[in-house]
C-alpha atoms as a PDB file:
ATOM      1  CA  UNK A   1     101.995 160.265 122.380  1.00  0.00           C
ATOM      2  CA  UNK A   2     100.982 160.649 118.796  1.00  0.00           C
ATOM      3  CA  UNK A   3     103.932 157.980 118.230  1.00  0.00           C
ATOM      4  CA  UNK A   4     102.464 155.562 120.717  1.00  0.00           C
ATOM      5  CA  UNK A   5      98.952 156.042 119.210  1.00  0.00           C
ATOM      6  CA  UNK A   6     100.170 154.976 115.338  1.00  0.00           C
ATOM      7  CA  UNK A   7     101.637 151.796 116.809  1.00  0.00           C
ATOM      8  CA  UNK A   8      98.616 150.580 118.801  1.00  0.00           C
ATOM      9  CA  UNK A   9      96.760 151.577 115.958  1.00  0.00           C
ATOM     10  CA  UNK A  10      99.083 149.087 114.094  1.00  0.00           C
ATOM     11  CA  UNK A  11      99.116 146.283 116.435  1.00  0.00           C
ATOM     12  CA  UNK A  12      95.494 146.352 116.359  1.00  0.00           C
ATOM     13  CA  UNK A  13      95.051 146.604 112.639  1.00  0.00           C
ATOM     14  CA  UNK A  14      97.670 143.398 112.563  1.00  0.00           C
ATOM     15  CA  UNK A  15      95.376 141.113 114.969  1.00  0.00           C
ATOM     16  CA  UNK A  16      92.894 141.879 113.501  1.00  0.00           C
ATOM     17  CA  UNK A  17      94.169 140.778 109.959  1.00  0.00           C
ATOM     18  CA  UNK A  18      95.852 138.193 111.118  1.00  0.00           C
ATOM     19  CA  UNK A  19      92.875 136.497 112.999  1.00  0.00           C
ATOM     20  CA  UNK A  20      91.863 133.095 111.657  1.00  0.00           C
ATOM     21  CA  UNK A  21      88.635 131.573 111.351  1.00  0.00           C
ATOM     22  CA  UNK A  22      87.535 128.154 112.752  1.00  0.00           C
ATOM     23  CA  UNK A  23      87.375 125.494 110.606  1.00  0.00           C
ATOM     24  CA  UNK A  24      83.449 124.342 110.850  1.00  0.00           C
ATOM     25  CA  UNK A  25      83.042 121.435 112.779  1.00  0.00           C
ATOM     26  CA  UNK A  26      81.089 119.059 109.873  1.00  0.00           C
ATOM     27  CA  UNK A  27      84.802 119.831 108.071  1.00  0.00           C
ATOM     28  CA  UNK A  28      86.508 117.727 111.273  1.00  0.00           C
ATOM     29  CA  UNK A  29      85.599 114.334 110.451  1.00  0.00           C
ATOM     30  CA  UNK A  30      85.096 112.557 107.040  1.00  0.00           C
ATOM     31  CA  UNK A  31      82.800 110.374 107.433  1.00  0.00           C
ATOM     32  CA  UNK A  32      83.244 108.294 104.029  1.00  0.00           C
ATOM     33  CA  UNK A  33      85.092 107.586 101.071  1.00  0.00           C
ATOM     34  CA  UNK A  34      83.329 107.728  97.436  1.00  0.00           C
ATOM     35  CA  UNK A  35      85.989 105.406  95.159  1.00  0.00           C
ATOM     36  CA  UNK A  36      84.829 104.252  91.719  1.00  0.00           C
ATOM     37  CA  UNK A  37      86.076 101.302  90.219  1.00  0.00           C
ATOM     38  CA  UNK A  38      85.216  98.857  87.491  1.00  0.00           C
ATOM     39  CA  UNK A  39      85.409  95.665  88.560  1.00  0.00           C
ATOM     40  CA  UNK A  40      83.909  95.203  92.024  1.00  0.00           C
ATOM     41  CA  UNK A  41      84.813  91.181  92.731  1.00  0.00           C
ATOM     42  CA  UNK A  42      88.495  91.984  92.400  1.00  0.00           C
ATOM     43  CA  UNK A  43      88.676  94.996  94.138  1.00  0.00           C
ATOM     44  CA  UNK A  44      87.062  93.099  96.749  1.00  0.00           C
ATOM     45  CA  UNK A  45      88.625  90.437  96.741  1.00  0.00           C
ATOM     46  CA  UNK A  46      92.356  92.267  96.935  1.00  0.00           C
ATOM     47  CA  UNK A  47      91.260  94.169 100.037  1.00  0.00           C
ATOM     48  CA  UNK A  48      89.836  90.680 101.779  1.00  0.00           C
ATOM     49  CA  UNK A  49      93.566  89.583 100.692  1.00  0.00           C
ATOM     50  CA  UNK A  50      94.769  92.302 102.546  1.00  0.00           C
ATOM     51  CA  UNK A  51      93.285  91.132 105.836  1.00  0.00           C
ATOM     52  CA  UNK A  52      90.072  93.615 105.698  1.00  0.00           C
ATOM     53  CA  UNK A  53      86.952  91.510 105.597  1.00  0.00           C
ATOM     54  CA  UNK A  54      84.476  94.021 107.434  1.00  0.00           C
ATOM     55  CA  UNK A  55      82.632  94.822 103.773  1.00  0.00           C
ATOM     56  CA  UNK A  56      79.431  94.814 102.936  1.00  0.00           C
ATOM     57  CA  UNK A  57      78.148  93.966  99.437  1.00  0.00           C
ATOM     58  CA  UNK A  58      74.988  95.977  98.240  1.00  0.00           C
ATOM     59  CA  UNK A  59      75.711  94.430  94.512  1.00  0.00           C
ATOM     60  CA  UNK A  60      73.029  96.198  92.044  1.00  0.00           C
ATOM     61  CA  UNK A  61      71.696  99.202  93.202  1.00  0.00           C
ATOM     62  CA  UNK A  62      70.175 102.753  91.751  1.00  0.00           C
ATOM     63  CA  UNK A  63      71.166 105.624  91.824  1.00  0.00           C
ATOM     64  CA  UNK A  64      68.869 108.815  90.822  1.00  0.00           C
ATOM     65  CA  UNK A  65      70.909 112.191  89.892  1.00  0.00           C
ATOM     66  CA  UNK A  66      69.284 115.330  90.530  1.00  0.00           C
ATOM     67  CA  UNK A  67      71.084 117.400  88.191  1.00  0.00           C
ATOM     68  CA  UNK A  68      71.349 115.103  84.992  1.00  0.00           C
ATOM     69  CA  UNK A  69      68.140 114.237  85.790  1.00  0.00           C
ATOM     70  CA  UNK A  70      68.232 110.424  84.831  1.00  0.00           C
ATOM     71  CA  UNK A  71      68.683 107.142  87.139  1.00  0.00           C
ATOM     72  CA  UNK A  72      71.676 104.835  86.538  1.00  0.00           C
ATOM     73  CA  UNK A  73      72.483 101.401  87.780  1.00  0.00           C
ATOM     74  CA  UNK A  74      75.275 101.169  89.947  1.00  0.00           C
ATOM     75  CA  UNK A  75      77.327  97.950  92.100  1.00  0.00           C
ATOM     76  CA  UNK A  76      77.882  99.284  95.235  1.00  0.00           C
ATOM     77  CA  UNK A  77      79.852  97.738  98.386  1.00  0.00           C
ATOM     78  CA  UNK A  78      80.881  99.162 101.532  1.00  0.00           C
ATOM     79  CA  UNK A  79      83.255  98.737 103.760  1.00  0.00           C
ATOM     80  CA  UNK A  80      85.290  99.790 106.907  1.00  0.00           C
ATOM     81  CA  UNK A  81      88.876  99.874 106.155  1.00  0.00           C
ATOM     82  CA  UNK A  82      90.592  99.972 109.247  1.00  0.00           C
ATOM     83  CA  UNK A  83      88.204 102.844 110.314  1.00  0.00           C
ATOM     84  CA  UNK A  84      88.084 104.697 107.266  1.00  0.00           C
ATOM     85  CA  UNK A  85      84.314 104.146 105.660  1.00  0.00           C
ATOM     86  CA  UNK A  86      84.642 103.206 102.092  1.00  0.00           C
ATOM     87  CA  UNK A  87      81.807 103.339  99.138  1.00  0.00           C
ATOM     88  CA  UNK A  88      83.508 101.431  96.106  1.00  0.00           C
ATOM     89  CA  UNK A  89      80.823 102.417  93.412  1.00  0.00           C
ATOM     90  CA  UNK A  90      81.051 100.503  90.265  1.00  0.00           C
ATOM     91  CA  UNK A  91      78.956 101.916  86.881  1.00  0.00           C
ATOM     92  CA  UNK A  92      76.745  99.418  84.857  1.00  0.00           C
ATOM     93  CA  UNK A  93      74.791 101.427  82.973  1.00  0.00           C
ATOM     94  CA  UNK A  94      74.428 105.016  81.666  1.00  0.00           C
ATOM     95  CA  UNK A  95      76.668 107.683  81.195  1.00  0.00           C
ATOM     96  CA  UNK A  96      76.790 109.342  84.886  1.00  0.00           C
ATOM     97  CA  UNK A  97      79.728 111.451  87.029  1.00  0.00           C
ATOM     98  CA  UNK A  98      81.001 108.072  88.163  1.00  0.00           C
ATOM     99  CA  UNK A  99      81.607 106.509  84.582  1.00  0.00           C
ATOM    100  CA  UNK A 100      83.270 110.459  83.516  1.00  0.00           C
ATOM    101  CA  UNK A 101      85.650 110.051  86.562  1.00  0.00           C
ATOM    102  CA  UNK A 102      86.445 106.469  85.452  1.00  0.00           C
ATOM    103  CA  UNK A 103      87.507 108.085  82.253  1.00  0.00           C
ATOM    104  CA  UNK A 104      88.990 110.752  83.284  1.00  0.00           C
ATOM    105  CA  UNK A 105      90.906 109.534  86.362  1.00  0.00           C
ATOM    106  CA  UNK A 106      90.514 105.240  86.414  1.00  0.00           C
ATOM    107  CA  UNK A 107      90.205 103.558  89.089  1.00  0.00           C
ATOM    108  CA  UNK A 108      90.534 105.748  92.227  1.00  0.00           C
ATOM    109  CA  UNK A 109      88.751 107.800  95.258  1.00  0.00           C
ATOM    110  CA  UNK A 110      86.674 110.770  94.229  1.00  0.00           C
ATOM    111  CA  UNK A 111      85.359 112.744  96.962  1.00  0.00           C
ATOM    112  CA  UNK A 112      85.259 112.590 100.954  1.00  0.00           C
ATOM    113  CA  UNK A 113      82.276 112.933 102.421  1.00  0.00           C
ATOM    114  CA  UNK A 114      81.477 114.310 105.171  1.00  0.00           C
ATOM    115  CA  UNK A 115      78.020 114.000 107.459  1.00  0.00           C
ATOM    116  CA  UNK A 116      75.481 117.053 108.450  1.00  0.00           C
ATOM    117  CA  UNK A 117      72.621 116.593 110.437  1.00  0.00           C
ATOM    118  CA  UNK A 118      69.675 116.992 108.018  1.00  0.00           C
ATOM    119  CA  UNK A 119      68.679 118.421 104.958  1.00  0.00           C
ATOM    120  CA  UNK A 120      68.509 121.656 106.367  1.00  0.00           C
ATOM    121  CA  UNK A 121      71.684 121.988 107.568  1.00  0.00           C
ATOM    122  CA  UNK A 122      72.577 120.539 104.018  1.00  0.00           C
ATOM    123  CA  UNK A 123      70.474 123.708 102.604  1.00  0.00           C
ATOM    124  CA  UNK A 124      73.022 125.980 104.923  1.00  0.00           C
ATOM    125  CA  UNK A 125      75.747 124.250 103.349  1.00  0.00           C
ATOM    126  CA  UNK A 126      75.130 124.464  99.996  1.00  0.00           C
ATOM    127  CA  UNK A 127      74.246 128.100 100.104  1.00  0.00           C
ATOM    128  CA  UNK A 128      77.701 129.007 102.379  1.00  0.00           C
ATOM    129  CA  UNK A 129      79.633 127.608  99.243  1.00  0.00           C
ATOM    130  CA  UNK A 130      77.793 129.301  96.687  1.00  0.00           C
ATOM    131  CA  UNK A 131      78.489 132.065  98.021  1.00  0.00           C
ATOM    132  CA  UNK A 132      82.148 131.266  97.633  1.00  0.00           C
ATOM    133  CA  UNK A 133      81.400 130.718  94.524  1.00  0.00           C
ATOM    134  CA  UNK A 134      81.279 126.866  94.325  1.00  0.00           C
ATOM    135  CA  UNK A 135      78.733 125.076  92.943  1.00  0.00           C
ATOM    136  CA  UNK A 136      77.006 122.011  92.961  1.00  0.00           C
ATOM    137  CA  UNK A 137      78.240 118.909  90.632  1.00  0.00           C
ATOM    138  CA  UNK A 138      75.376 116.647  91.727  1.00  0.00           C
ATOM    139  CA  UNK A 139      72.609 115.897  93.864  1.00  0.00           C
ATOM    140  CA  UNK A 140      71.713 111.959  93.760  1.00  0.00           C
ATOM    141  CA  UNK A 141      70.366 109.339  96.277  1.00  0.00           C
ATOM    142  CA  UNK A 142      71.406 105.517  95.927  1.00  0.00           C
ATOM    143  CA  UNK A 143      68.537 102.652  96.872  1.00  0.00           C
ATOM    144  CA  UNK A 144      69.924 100.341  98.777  1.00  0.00           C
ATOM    145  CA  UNK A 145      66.718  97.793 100.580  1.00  0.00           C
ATOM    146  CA  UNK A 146      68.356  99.380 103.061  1.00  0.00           C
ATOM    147  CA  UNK A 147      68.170 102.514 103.635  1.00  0.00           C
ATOM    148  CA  UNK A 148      68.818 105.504 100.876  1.00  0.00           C
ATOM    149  CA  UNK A 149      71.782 107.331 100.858  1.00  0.00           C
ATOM    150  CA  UNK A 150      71.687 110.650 100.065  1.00  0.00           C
ATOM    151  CA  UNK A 151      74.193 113.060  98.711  1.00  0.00           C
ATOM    152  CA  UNK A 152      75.011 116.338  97.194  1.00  0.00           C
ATOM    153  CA  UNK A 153      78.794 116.691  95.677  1.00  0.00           C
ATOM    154  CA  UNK A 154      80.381 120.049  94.996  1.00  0.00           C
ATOM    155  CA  UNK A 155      82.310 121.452  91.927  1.00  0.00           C
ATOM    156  CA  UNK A 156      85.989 121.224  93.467  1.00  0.00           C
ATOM    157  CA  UNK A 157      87.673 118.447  91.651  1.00  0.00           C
ATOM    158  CA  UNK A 158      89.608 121.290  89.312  1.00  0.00           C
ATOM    159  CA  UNK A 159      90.788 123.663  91.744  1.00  0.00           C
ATOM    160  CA  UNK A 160      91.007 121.647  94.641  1.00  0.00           C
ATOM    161  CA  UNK A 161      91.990 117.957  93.250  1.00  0.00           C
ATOM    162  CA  UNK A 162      89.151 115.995  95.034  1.00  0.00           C
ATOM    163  CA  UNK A 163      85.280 116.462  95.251  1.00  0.00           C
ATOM    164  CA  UNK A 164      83.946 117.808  98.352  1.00  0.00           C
ATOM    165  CA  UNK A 165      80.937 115.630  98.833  1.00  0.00           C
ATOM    166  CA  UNK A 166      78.314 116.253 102.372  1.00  0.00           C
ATOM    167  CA  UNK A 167      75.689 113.623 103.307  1.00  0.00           C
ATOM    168  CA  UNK A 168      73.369 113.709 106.251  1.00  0.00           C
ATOM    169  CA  UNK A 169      71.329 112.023 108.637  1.00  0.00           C
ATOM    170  CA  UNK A 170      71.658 109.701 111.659  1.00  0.00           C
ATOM    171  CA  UNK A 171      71.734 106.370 109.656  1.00  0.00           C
ATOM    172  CA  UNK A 172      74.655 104.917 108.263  1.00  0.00           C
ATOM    173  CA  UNK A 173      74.913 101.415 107.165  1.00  0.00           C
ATOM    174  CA  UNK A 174      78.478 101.533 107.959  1.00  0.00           C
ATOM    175  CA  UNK A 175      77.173 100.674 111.695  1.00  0.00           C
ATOM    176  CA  UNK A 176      77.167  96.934 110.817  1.00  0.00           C
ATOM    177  CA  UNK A 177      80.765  96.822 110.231  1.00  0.00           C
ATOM    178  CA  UNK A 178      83.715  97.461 112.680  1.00  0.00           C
ATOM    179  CA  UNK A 179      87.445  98.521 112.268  1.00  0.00           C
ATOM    180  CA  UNK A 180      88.838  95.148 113.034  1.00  0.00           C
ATOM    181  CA  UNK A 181      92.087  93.891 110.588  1.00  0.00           C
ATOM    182  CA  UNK A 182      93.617  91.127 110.362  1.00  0.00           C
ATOM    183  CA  UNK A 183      97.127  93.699 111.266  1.00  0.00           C
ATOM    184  CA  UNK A 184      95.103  96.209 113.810  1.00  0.00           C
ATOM    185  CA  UNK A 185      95.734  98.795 111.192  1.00  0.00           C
ATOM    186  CA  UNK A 186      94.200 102.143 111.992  1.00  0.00           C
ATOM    187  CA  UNK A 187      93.714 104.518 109.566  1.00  0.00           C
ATOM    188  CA  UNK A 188      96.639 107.818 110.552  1.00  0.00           C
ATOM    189  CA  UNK A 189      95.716 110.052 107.251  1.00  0.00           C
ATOM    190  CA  UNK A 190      93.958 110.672 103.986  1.00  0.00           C
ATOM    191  CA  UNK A 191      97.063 111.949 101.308  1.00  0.00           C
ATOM    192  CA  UNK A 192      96.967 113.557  98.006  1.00  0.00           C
ATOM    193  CA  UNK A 193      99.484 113.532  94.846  1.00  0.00           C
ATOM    194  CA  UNK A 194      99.478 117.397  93.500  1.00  0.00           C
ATOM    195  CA  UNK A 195     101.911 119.066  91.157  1.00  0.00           C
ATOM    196  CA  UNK A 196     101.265 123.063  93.506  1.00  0.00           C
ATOM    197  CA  UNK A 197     100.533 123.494  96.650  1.00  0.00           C
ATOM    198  CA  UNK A 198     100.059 127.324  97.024  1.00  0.00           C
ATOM    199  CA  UNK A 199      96.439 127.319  95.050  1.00  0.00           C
ATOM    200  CA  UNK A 200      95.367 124.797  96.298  1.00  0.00           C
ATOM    201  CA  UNK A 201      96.028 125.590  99.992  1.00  0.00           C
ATOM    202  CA  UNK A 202      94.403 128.898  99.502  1.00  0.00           C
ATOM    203  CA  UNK A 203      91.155 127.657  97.934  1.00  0.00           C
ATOM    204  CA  UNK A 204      90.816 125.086 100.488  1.00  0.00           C
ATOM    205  CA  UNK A 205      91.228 128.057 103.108  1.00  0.00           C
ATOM    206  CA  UNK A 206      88.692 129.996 101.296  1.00  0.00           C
ATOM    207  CA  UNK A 207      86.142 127.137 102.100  1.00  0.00           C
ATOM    208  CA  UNK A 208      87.078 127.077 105.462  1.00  0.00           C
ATOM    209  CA  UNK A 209      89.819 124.418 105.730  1.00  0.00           C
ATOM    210  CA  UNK A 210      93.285 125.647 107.201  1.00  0.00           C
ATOM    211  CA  UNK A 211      95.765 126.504 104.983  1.00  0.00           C
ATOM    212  CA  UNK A 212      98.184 124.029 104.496  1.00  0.00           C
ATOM    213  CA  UNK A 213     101.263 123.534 106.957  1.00  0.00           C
ATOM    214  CA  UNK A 214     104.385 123.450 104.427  1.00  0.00           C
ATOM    215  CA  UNK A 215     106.746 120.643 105.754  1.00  0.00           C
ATOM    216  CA  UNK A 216     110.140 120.289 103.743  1.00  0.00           C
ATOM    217  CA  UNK A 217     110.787 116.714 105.195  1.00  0.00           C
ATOM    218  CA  UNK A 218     114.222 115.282 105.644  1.00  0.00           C
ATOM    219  CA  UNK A 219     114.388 111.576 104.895  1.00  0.00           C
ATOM    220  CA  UNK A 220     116.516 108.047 105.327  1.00  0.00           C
ATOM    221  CA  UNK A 221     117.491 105.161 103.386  1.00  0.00           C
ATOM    222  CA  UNK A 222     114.818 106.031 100.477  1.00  0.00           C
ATOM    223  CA  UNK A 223     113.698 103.343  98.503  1.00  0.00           C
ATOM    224  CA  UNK A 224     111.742 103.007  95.465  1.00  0.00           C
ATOM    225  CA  UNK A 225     110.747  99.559  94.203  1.00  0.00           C
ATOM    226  CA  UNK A 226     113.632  98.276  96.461  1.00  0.00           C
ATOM    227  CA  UNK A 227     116.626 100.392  94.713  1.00  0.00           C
ATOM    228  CA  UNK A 228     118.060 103.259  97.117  1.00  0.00           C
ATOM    229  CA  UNK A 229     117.265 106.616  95.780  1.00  0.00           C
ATOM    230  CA  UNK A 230     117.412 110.101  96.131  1.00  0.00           C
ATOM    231  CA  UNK A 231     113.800 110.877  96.192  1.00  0.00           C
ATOM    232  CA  UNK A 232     112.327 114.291  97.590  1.00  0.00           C
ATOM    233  CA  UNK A 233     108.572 116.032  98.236  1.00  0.00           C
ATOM    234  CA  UNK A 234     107.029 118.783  99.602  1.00  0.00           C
ATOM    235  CA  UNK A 235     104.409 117.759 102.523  1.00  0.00           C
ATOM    236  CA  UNK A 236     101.267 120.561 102.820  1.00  0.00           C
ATOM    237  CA  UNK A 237      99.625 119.089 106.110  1.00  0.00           C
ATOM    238  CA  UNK A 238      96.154 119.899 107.100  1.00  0.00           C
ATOM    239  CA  UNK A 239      95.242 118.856 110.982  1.00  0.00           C
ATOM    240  CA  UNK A 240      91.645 120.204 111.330  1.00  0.00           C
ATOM    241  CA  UNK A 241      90.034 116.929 112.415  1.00  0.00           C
ATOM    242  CA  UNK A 242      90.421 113.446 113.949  1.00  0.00           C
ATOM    243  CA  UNK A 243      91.913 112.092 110.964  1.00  0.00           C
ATOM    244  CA  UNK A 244      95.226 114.367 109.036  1.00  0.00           C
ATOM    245  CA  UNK A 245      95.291 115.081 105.875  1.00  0.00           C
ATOM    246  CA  UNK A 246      99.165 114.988 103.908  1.00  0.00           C
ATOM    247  CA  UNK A 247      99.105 116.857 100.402  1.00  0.00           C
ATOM    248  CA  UNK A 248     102.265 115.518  98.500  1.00  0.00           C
ATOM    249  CA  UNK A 249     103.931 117.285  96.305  1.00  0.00           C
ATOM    250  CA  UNK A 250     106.633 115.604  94.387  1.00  0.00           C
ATOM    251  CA  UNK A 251     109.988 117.280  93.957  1.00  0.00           C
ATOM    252  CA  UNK A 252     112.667 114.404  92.877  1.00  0.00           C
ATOM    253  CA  UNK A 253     111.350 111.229  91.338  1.00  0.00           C
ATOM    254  CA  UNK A 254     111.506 108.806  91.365  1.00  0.00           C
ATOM    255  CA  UNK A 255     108.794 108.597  93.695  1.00  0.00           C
ATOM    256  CA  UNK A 256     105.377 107.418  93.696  1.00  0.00           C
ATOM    257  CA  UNK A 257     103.232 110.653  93.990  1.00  0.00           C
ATOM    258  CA  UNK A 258     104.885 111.815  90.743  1.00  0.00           C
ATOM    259  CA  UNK A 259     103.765 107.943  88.894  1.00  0.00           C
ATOM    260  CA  UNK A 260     100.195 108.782  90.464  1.00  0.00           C
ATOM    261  CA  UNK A 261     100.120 112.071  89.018  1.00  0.00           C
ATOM    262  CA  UNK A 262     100.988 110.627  85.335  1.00  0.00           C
ATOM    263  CA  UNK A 263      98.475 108.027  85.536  1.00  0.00           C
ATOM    264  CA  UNK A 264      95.638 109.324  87.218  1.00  0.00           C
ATOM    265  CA  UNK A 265      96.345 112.604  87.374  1.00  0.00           C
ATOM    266  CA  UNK A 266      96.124 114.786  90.710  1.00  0.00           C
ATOM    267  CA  UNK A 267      93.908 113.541  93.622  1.00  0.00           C
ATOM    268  CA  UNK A 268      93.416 111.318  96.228  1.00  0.00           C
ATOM    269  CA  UNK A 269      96.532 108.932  96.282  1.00  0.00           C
ATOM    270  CA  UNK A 270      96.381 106.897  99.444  1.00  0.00           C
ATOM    271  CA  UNK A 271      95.244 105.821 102.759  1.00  0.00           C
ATOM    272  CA  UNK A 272      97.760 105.906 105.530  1.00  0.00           C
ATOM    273  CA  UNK A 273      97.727 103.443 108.452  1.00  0.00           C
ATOM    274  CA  UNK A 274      99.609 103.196 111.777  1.00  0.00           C
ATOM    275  CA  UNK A 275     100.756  99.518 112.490  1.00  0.00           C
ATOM    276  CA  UNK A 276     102.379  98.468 115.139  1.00  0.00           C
ATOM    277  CA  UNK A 277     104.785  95.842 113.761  1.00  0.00           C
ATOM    278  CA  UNK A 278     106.237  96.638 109.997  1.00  0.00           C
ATOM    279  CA  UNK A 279     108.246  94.416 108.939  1.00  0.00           C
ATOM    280  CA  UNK A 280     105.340  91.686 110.008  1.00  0.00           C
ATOM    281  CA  UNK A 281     103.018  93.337 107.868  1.00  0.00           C
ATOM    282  CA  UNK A 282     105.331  93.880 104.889  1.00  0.00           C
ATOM    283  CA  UNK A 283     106.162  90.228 105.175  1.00  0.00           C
ATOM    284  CA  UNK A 284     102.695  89.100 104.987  1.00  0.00           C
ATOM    285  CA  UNK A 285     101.694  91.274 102.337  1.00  0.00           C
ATOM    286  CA  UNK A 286     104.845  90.777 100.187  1.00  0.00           C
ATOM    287  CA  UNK A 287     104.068  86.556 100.428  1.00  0.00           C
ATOM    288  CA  UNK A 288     100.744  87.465  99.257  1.00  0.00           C
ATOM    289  CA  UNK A 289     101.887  89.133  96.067  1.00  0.00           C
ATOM    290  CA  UNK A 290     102.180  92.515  96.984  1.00  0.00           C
ATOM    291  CA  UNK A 291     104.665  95.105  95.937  1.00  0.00           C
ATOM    292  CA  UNK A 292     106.969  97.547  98.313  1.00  0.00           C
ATOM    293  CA  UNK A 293     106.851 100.382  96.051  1.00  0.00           C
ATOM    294  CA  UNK A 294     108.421 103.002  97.978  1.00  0.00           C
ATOM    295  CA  UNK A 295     109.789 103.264 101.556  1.00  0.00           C
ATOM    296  CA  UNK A 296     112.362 105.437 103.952  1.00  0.00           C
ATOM    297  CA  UNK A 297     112.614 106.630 107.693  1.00  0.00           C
ATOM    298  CA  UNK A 298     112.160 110.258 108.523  1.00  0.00           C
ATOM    299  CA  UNK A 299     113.712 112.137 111.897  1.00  0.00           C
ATOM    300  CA  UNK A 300     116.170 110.425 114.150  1.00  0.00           C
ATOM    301  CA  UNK A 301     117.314 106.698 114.985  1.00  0.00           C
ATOM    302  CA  UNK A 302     115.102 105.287 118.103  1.00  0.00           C
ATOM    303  CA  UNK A 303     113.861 109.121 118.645  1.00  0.00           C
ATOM    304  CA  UNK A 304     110.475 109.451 119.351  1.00  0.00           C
ATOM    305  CA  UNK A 305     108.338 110.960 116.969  1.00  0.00           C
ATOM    306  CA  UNK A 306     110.864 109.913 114.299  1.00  0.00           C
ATOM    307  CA  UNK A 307     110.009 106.372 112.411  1.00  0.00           C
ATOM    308  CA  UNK A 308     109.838 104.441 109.200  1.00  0.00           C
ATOM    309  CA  UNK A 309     107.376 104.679 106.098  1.00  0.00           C
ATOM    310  CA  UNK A 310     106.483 101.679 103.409  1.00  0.00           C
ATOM    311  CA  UNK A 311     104.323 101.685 100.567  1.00  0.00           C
ATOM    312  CA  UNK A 312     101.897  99.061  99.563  1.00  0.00           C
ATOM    313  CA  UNK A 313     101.320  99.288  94.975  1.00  0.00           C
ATOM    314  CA  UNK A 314      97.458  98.657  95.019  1.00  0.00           C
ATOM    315  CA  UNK A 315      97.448 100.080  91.604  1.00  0.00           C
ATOM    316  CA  UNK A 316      95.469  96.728  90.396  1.00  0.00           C
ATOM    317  CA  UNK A 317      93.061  96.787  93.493  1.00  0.00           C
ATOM    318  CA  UNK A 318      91.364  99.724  92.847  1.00  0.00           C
ATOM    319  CA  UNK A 319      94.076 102.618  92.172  1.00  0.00           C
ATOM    320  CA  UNK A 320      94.556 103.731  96.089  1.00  0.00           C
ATOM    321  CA  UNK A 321      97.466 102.373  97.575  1.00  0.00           C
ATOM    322  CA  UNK A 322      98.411 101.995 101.376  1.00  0.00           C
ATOM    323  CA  UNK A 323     101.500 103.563 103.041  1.00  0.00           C
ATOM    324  CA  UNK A 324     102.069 102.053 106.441  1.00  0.00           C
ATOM    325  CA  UNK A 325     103.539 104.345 109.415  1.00  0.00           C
ATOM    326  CA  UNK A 326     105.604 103.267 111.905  1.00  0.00           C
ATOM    327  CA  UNK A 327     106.596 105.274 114.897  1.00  0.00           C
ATOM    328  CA  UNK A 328     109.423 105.017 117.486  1.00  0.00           C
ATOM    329  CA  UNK A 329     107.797 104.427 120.965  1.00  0.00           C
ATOM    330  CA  UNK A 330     107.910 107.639 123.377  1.00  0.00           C
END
């Protein structure tokens, strides 16, 4: 009896350890993309090339930071890449966060954003992750003529590779613009380039994210800038919310995560989008100038759930590229 005891004692002690916590629902959807660049007309003008027109120009705006305590002039457009809500933020004038990550980093997204309710909830927010023990980067609003937009951005780029970033309130003026594509593209994932994926995972997790799902994936006919290679990576996946997110890590270049991480260092690397027709789309883009950078298939020959992968170089249109996903019907 004593014997039976210990071990219920020990099953219980094990659930109880072992019992995860939800990931809170704001954390389930991003509802933008912050992605500063420095030339606004041509990053525009590649995406518009790339069959997504559905942007909105703001052009000269302001932007008041909380924390440096100081306004700065920004260009700001916004647009809905095939459902993915995009702020490309260009700095005029002043030193600000946005000209340090263009220094730091290039071209490139900083932080996803996600949407609370009001500033309350915002309030909740910010004093949940303090007491994790992350702080605030910056508080700043940007005046549009239409509407302000309001945000506060946490300290995360270090140990987690992107900034966390929350806005809130029911207007957006991403309501004006619709998914449509000139390819029905439909954005399938937001995907980092990171050297490690243990730390990461596990301050992530501490914020209330899932720990990453380690995938070792095994893949066919890889490509890199059209020569066959023997590329490999590490996949950490994250499926909290309507949209995955893929960490990368790369193990055997040459392959583009690894070129990412030299140039830009760690971070947001691309935008994944399901299409239904690839070799249409790679054809189009490849007429217009664009570059297959990398590509494979992963899983079996006409098995469902099994399918093909391309990459789009974007590395001149604003330093996120574009893998398209292809799957074999069920």
């Amino acid at each position: 009896m004593k014997h039976l005891s210990v071990i219920l004692l020990t099953v219980l002690l094990s659930a109880c350890t072992s019992k995860t916590t939800e990931t809170p629902a704001h954390l389930k959807h991003v509802d933008q993309v912050l992605w500063v660049i420095d030339d606004l007309e041509n990053v525009f003008a590649h995406w518009d090339n790339l069959g997504f027109s559905q942007v909105l120009v703001l052009d000269t705006v302001e932007a008041r930071l909380e924390q440096a305590d100081k306004k700065v002039q920004l260009r700001l457009a916004l647009a809905n890449l095939g459902g993915a809500h995009i702020a490309w933020i260009q700095p005029i004038g002043g030193i600000s966060l946005f000209s340090d990550f263009l220094t730091d980093h290039g071209n490139g997204a900083m932080s996803l954003v996600h949407r609370l309710k009001g500033a309350e909830q915002l309030k909740d927010e910010q004093d949940r992750l303090s007491s994790l023990g992350v702080d605030i980067l910056e508080k700043f609003s940007i005046f549009t003529g239409r509407g302000d937009l309001k945000y506060m951005l946490m300290d995360t780029q270090e140990e987690g590779k992107y900034i966390l970033g929350f806005t809130y309130g029911d207007h957006s003026p991403w309501q004006e613009l619709t998914a449509e594509n000139q390819h029905q593209m439909k954005i399938n994932q937001y995907a980092f380039a990171i050297r490690e994926a243990d730390e990461v995972s596990d301050f992530w997790a501490k914020l209330g994210f899932p720990e990453f799902q380690i995938n070792h994936p095994v893949l066919g006919d890889t490509k890199y800038y059209g020569e066959l290679v023997d590329h490999e990576l590490i996949q950490g996946w994250q499926r909290h919310g309507t949209v995955a997110y893929e960490w990368c890590i790369p193990v055997k270049p040459p392959i583009v995560y690894e070129d990412h991480i030299n140039l830009h260092g760690e971070g947001i690397h691309h935008l994944a989008y399901s299409v239904s027709d690839m070799d249409a789309v790679l054809q189009d883009y490849e007429a217009r100038g664009y570059i297959n950078t990398m590509g494979g298939t992963w899983g079996e020959k006409g098995k469902a759930g099994s399918g093909r992968y391309e990459y789009i170089g974007l590395e001149d249109a604003g330093g996120v590229t574009i893998e398209l996903l292809w799957n074999y019907p069920d």
